[in-house]
Protein backbone atom coordinates (compact mmCIF):
# COMPACT_ATOMS: atom_id res chain seq x y z
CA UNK A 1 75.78 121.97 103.47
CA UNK A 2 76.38 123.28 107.09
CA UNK A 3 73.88 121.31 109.99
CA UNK A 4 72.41 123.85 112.15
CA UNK A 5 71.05 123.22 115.77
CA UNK A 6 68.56 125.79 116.88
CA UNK A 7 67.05 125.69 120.34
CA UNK A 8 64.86 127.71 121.78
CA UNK A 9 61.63 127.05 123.83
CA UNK A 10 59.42 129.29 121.92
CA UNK A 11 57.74 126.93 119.05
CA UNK A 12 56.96 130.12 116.80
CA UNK A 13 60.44 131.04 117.22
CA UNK A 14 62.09 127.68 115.98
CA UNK A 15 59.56 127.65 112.83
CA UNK A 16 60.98 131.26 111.94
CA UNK A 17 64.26 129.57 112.56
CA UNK A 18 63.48 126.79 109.66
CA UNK A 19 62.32 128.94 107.45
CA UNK A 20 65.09 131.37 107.77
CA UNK A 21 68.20 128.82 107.57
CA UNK A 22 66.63 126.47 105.41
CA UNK A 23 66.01 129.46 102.26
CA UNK A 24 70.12 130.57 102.97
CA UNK A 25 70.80 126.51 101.81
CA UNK A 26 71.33 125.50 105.70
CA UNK A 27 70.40 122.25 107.13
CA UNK A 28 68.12 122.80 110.05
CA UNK A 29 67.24 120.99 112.74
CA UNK A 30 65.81 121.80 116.30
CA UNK A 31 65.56 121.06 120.09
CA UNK A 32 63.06 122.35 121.98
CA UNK A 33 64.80 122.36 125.94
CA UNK A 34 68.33 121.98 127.10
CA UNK A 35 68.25 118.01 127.67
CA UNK A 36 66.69 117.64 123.67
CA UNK A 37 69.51 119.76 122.60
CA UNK A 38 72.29 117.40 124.38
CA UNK A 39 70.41 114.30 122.46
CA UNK A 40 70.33 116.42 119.18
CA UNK A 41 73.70 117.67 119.44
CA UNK A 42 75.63 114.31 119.79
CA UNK A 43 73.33 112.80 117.07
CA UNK A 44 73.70 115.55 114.38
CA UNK A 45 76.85 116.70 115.40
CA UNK A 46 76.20 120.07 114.07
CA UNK A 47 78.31 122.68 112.69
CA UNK A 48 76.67 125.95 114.27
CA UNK A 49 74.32 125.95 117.68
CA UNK A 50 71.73 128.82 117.93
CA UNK A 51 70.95 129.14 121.88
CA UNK A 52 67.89 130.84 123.62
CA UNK A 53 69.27 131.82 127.05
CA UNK A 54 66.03 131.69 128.74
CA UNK A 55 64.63 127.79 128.79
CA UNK A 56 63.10 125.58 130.99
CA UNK A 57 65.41 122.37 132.35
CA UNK A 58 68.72 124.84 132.61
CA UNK A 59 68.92 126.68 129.53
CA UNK A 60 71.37 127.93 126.89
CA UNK A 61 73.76 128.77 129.64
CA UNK A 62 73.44 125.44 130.88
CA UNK A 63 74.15 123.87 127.40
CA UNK A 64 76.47 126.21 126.64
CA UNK A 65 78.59 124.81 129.62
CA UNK A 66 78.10 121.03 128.63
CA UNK A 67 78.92 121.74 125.46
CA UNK A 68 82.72 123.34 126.20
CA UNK A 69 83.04 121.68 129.43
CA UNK A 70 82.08 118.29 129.15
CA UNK A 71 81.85 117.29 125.81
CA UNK A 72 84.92 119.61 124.64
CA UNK A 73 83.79 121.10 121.61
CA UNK A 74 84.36 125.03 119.76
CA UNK A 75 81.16 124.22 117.81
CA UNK A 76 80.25 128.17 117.05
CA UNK A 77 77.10 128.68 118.88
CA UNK A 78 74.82 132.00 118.72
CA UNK A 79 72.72 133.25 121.73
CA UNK A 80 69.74 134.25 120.64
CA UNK A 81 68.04 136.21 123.73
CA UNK A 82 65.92 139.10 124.76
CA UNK A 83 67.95 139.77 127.47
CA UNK A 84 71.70 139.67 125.70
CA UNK A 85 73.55 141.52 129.45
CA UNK A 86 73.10 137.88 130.83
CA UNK A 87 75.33 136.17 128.43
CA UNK A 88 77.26 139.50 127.90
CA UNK A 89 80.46 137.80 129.38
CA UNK A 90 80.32 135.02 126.84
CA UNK A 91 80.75 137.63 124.37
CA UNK A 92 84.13 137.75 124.34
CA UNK A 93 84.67 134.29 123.86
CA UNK A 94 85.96 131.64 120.70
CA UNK A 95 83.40 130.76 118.38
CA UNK A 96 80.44 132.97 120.01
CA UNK A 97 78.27 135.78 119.14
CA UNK A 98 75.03 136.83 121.16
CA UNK A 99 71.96 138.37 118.65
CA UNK A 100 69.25 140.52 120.49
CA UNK A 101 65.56 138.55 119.96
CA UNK A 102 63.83 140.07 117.95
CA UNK A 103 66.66 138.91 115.49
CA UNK A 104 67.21 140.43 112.06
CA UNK A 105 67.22 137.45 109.16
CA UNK A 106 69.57 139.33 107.91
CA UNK A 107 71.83 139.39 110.80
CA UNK A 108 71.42 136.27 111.82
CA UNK A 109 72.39 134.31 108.59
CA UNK A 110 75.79 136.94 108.36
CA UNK A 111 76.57 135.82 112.10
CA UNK A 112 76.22 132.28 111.41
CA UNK A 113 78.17 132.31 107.80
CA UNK A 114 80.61 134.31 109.30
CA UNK A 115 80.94 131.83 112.20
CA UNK A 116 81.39 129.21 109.62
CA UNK A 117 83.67 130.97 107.91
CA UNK A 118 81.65 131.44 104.58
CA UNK A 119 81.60 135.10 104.94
């Protein structure tokens, strides 16, 4: 079963993140800043990180960044953001696809199977 990281600042948010992932047959687990999701990520080692862009203490840009840069990993990761045009750039990128909040259950477990490669 696939561990999935989601992150996002918004508590509602994160709950609809449970439920989703955890009725496709997804491990779920969840961070609720930037610095939680460093401690999260290294314990769970996850297979798929869903990113808010906008979050207090730096950020899914910011994590993002640690997460290629420093601790060297193509983990897939999703942005998950109301305001996609400030990730747009990391579009384009390995392993990365940016959803438009409100996000579609639908859309968002096709992005992350796909990801995964269980498309």
């Amino acid at each position: 079963m696939a561990r999935i990281l989601a992150v996002d600042d918004d508590l509602i948010i994160l709950e609809l993140y449970k439920e989703i992932f955890s009725k496709a047959g997804f491990e779920i687990y969840t961070a609720e800043d930037a610095s939680g999701a460093m401690v999260k990520f290294h314990e769970l080692k996850p297979d798929l990180v869903v990113l808010d862009v906008d979050m207090p203490a730096g950020g899914g840009q910011k994590v993002f960044d640690r997460l290629r840069n420093v601790v060297l990993t193509a983990t897939p990761i999703i942005f998950s953001t109301g305001s996609p045009e400030s990730v747009a750039g990391l579009g384009k990128l390995f392993n990365v696809v940016i959803l438009k909040k409100p996000v579609d259950p639908v859309t968002l477990i096709a992005s992350a199977k796909k990801l995964l490669k269980m498309a």
